[in-house]
Protein backbone atom coordinates (compact mmCIF):
# COMPACT_ATOMS: atom_id res chain seq x y z
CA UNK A 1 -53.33 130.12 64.16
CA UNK A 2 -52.41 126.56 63.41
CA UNK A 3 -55.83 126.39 61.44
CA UNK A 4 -54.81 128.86 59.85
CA UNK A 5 -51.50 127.50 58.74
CA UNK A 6 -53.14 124.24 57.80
CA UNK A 7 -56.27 125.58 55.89
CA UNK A 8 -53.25 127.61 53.86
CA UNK A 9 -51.19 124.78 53.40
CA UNK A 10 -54.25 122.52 52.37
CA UNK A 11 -55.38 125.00 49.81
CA UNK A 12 -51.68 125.37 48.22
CA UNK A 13 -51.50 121.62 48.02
CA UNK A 14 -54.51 121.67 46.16
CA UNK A 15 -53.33 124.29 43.83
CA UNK A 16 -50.42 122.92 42.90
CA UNK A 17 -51.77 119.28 42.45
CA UNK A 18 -54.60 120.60 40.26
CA UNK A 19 -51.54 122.24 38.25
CA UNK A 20 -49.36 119.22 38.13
CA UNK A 21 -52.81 117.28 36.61
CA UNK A 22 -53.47 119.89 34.18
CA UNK A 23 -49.91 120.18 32.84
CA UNK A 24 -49.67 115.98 32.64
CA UNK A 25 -53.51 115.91 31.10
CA UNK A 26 -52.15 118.34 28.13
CA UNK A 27 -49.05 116.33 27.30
CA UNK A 28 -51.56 113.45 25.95
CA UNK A 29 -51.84 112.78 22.84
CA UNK A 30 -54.66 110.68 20.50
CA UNK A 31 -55.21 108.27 18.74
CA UNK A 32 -56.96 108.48 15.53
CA UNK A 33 -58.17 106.41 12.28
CA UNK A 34 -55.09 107.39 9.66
CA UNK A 35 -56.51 104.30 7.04
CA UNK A 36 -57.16 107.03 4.09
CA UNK A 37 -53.75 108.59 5.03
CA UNK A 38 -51.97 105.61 4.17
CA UNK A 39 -53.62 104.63 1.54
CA UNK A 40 -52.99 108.07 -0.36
CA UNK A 41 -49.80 108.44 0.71
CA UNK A 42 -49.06 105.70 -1.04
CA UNK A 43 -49.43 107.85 -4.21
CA UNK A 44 -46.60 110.13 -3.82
CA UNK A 45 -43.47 110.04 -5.61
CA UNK A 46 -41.26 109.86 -2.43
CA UNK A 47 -41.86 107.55 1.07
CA UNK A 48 -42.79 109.84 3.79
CA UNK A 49 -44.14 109.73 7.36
CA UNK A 50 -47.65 110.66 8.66
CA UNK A 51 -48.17 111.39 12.01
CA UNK A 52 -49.56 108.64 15.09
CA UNK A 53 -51.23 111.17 17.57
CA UNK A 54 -53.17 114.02 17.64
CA UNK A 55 -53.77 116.81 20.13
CA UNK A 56 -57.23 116.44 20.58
CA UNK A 57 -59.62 113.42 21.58
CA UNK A 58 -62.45 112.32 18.93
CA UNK A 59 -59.84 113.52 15.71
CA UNK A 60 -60.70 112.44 12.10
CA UNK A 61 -59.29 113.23 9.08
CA UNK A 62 -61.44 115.45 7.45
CA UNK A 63 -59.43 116.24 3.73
CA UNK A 64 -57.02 114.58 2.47
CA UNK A 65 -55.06 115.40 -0.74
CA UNK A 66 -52.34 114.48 -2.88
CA UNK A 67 -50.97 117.15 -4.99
CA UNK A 68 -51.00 116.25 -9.07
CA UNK A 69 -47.39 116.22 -9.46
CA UNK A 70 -47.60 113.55 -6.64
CA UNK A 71 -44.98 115.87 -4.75
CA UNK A 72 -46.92 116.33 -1.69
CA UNK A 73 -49.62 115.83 0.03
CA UNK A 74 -51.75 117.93 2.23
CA UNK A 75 -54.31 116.41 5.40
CA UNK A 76 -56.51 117.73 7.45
CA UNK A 77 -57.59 116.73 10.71
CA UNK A 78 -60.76 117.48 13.10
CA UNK A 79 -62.28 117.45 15.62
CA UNK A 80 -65.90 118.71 14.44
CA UNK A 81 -67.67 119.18 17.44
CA UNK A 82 -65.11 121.08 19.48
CA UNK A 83 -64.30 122.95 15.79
CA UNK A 84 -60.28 122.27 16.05
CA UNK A 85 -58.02 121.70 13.16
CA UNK A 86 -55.15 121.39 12.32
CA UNK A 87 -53.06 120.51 8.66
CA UNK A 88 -50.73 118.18 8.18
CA UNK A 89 -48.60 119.55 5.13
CA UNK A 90 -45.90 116.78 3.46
CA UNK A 91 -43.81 117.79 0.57
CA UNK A 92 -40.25 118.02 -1.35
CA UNK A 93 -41.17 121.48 -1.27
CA UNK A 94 -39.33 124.04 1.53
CA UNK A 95 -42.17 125.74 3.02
CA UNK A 96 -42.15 129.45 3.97
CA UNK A 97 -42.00 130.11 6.99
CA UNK A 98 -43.70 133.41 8.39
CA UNK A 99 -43.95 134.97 11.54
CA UNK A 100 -40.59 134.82 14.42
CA UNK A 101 -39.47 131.44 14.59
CA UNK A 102 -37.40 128.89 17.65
CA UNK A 103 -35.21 126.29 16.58
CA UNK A 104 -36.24 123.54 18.50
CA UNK A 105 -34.74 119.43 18.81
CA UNK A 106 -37.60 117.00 17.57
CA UNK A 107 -36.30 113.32 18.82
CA UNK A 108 -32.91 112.01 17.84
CA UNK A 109 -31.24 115.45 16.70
CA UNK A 110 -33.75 116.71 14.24
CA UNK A 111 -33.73 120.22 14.08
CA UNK A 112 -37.25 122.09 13.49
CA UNK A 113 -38.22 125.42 13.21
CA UNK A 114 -41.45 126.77 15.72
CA UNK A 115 -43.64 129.26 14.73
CA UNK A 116 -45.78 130.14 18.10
CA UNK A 117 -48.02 132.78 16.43
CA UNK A 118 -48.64 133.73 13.28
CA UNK A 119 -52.39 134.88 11.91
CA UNK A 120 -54.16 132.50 14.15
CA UNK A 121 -51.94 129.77 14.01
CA UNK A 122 -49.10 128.16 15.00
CA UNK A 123 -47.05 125.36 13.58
CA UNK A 124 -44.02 123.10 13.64
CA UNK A 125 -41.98 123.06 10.21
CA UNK A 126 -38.98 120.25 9.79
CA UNK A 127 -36.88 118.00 7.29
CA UNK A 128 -36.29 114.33 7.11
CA UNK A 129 -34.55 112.33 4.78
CA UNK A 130 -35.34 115.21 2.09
CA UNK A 131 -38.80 115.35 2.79
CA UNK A 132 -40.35 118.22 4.51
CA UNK A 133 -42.82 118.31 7.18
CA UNK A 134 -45.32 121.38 8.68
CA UNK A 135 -48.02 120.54 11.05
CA UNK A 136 -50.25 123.67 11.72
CA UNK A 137 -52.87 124.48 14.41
CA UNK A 138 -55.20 127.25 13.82
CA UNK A 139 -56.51 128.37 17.54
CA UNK A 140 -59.97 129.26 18.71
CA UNK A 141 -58.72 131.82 21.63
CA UNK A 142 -55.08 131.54 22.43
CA UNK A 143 -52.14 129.78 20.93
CA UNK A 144 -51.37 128.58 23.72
CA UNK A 145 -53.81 125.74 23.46
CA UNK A 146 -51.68 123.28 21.80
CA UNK A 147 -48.04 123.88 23.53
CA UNK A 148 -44.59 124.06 21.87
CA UNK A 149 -44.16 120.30 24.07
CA UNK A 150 -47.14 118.99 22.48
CA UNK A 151 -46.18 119.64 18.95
CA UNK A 152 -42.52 118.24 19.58
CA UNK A 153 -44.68 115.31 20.90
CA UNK A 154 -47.17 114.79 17.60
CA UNK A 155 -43.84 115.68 14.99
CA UNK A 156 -42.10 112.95 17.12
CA UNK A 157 -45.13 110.44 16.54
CA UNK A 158 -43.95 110.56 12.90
CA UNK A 159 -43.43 106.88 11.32
């Protein structure tokens, strides 16, 4: 009986620190090589932020493009291999949001809007200092593979 009890108790303890790993090992965030980002951001008619971290490990930016009235910009970034993507919209635009929506708090009282699934995608839609922001993920299987937390996280990585 005491085996029992201890095999049990081993096996929960395994569980739940396999659990604990996996939920710290999706909070991290990447690194990636934003040079062309900065450089064409440089061309828009307002100073904006572009984002620090990605979701995803081996992420380059794979487009990147000012619009012609130099009112926003549009970048996307990849990871080729593993085929995720996601866009990193910047403009004086308001975009449209579609799909139900969650206000959420992104760092020092910045309200932003979360859209956790709409036609394959999800994204995170906010304004600062009368620029808007919208970083989208478009999912392989579930939307649940970048998390509300880890958005907050990349928006939040913003300088």
């Amino acid at each position: 009986m005491k085996k029992r009890k201890l095999l049990l108790f081993g096996g929960m303890t395994i569980v739940l620190l396999l659990a604990v790993g996996w939920s710290f090992g999706n909070m991290k965030l990447y690194d990636y090589d934003k040079t062309i980002v900065i450089e064409q951001a440089k061309d828009l008619s307002f100073q904006s932020k572009l984002p620090t971290k990605v979701p995803f490990d081996d992420m380059a930016v794979s487009n990147s493009m000012v619009k012609p009235d130099k009112e926003g910009m549009t970048v996307t970034i990849s990871n080729i291999p593993n085929k995720e993507h996601l866009d990193i919209v910047i403009s004086k635009e308001i975009p449209e949001i579609k799909g139900k929506n969650e206000r959420v708090e992104i760092g020092q009282g910045i309200e932003g809007q979360f859209i956790s699934d709409y036609s394959g995608k999800r994204s995170l839609v906010w304004q600062e200092n009368n620029v808007n922001y919208q970083i989208i993920y478009y999912y392989k299987f579930t939307p649940k593979e970048v998390s509300k937390s880890k958005f907050i996280k990349i928006a939040e990585s913003f300088e």
